[in-house]
Protein backbone atom coordinates (compact mmCIF):
# COMPACT_ATOMS: atom_id res chain seq x y z
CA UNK A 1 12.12 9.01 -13.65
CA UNK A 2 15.05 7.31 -12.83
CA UNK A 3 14.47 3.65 -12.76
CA UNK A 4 17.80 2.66 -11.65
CA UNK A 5 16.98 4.11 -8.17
CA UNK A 6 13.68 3.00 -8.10
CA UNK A 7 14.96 -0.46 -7.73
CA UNK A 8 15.98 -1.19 -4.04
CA UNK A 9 14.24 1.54 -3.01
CA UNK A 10 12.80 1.57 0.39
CA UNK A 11 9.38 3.51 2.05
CA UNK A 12 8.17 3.09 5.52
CA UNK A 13 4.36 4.30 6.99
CA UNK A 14 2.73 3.57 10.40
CA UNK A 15 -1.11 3.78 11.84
CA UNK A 16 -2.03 3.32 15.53
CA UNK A 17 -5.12 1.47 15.46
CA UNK A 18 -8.39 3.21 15.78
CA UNK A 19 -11.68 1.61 16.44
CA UNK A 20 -13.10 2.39 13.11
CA UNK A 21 -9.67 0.38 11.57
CA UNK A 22 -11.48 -3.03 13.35
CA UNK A 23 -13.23 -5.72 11.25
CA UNK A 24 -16.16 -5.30 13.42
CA UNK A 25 -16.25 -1.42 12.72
CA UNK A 26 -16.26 -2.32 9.19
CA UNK A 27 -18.48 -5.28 9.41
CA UNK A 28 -16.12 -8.11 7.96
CA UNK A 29 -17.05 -9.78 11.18
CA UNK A 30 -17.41 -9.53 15.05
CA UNK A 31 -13.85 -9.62 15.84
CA UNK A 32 -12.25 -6.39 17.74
CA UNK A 33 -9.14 -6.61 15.36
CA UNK A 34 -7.27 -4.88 12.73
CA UNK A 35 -9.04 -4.97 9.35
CA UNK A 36 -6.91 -6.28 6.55
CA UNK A 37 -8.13 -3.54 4.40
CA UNK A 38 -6.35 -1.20 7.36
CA UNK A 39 -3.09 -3.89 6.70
CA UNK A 40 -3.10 -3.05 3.07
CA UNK A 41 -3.89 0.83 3.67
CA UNK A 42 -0.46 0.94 5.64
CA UNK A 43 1.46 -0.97 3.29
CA UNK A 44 -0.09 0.91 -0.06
CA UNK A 45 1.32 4.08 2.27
CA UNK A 46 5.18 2.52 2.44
CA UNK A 47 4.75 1.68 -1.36
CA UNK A 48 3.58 5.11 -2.04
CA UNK A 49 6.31 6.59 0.58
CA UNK A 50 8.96 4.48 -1.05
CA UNK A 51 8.61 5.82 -4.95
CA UNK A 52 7.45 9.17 -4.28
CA UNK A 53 10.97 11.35 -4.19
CA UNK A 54 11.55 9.71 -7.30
CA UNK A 55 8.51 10.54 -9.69
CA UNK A 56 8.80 12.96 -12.14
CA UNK A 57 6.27 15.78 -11.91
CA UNK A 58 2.76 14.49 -12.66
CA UNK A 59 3.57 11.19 -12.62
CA UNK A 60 1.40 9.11 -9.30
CA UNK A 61 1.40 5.02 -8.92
CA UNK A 62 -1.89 3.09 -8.29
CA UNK A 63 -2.07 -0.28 -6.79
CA UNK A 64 -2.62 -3.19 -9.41
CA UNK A 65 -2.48 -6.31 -7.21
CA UNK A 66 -1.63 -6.97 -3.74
CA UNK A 67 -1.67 -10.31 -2.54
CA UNK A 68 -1.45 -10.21 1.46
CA UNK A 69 -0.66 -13.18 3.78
CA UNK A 70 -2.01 -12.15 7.16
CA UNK A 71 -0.08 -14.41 9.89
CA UNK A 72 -1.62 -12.46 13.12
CA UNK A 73 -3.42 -9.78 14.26
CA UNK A 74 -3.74 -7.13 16.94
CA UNK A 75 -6.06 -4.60 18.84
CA UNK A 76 -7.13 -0.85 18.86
CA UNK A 77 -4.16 1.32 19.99
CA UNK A 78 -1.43 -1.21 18.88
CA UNK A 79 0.73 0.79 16.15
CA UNK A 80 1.29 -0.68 13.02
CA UNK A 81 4.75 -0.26 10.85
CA UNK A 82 5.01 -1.17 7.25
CA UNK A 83 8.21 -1.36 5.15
CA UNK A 84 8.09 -1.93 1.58
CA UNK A 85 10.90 -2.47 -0.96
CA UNK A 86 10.68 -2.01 -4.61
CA UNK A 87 12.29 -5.30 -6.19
CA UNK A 88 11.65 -4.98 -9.36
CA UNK A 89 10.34 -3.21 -12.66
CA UNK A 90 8.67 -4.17 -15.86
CA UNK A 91 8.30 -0.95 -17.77
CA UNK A 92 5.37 0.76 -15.78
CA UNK A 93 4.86 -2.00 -13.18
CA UNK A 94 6.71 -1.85 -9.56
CA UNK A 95 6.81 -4.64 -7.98
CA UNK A 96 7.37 -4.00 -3.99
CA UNK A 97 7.81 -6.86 -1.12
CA UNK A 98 6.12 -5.76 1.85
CA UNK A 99 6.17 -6.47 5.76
CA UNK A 100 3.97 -5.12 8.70
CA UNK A 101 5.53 -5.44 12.00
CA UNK A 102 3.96 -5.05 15.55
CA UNK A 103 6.67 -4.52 17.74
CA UNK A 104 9.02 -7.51 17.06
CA UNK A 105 6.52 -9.29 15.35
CA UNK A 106 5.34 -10.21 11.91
CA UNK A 107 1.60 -9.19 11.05
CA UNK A 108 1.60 -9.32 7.32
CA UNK A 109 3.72 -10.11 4.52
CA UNK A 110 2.80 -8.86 0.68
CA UNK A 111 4.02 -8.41 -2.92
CA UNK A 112 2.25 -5.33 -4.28
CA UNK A 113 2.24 -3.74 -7.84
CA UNK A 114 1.81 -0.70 -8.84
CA UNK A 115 1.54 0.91 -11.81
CA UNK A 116 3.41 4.36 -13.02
CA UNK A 117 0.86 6.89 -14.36
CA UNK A 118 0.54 10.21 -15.22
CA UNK A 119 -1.67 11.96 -13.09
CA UNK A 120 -3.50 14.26 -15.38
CA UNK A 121 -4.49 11.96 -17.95
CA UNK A 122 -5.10 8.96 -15.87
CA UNK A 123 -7.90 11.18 -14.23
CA UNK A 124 -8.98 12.37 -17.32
CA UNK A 125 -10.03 9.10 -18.69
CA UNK A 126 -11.64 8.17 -14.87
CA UNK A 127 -13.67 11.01 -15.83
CA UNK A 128 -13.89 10.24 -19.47
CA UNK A 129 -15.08 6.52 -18.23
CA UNK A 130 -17.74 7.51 -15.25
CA UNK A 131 -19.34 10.27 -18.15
CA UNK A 132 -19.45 7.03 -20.40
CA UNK A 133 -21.38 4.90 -17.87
């Protein structure tokens, strides 16, 4: 991997809200509005969008924190876009800055990190673990 164009790097995703995105759909509550786990589904996607023309081959990411600051909210059919940045990297660890926009406005801000791993043996010991339990 080359980490030196990691850093900077920039990934962009979009979702058009469904009715099955809504909190009430999901049961967080009775409100007809976007989910934040649909928030941090688009913005894992720009992450994930932003890294992935630079990973070797077998090598994935996987989320290790997110913390989100919702500041509004919108409706089914409004379309969501994400952009995420990577700005910075501590040996495995990406750290991104995030931003969902609605037209010209801000719907969520978030730092997200995510972890490099090798695909094959990062399943393997998901597998390894779930035969342990």
């Amino acid at each position: 991997m080359d980490y030196e164009a990691l850093l900077g790097c920039v990934g962009m995703a979009s979702i058009s809200v469904r009715p099955g995105d809504t909190s009430v759909a999901l049961g967080i509550n009775d409100l007809s509005v976007v989910a934040s786990m649909a928030i941090v589904n688009v913005i894992e996607s720009a992450c994930s969008a932003a890294v992935i023309d630079l990973l070797d081959i077998g090598e994935t990411t996987q989320t290790a924190s997110i913390a989100l600051e919702i500041l509004t909210t919108v409706t089914v059919g409004e379309e969501l876009r994400a952009t995420a940045r990577c700005i910075e990297i501590d040996d495995t660890l990406f750290t991104f800055e995030a931003e969902v926009t609605h037209l010209n406005r801000t719907i969520a801000t978030a730092e997200v990190q995510r972890r490099l791993v090798d695909r094959v043996s990062y399943m393997a010991r998901i597998a390894a673990e779930r035969i342990n339990s």
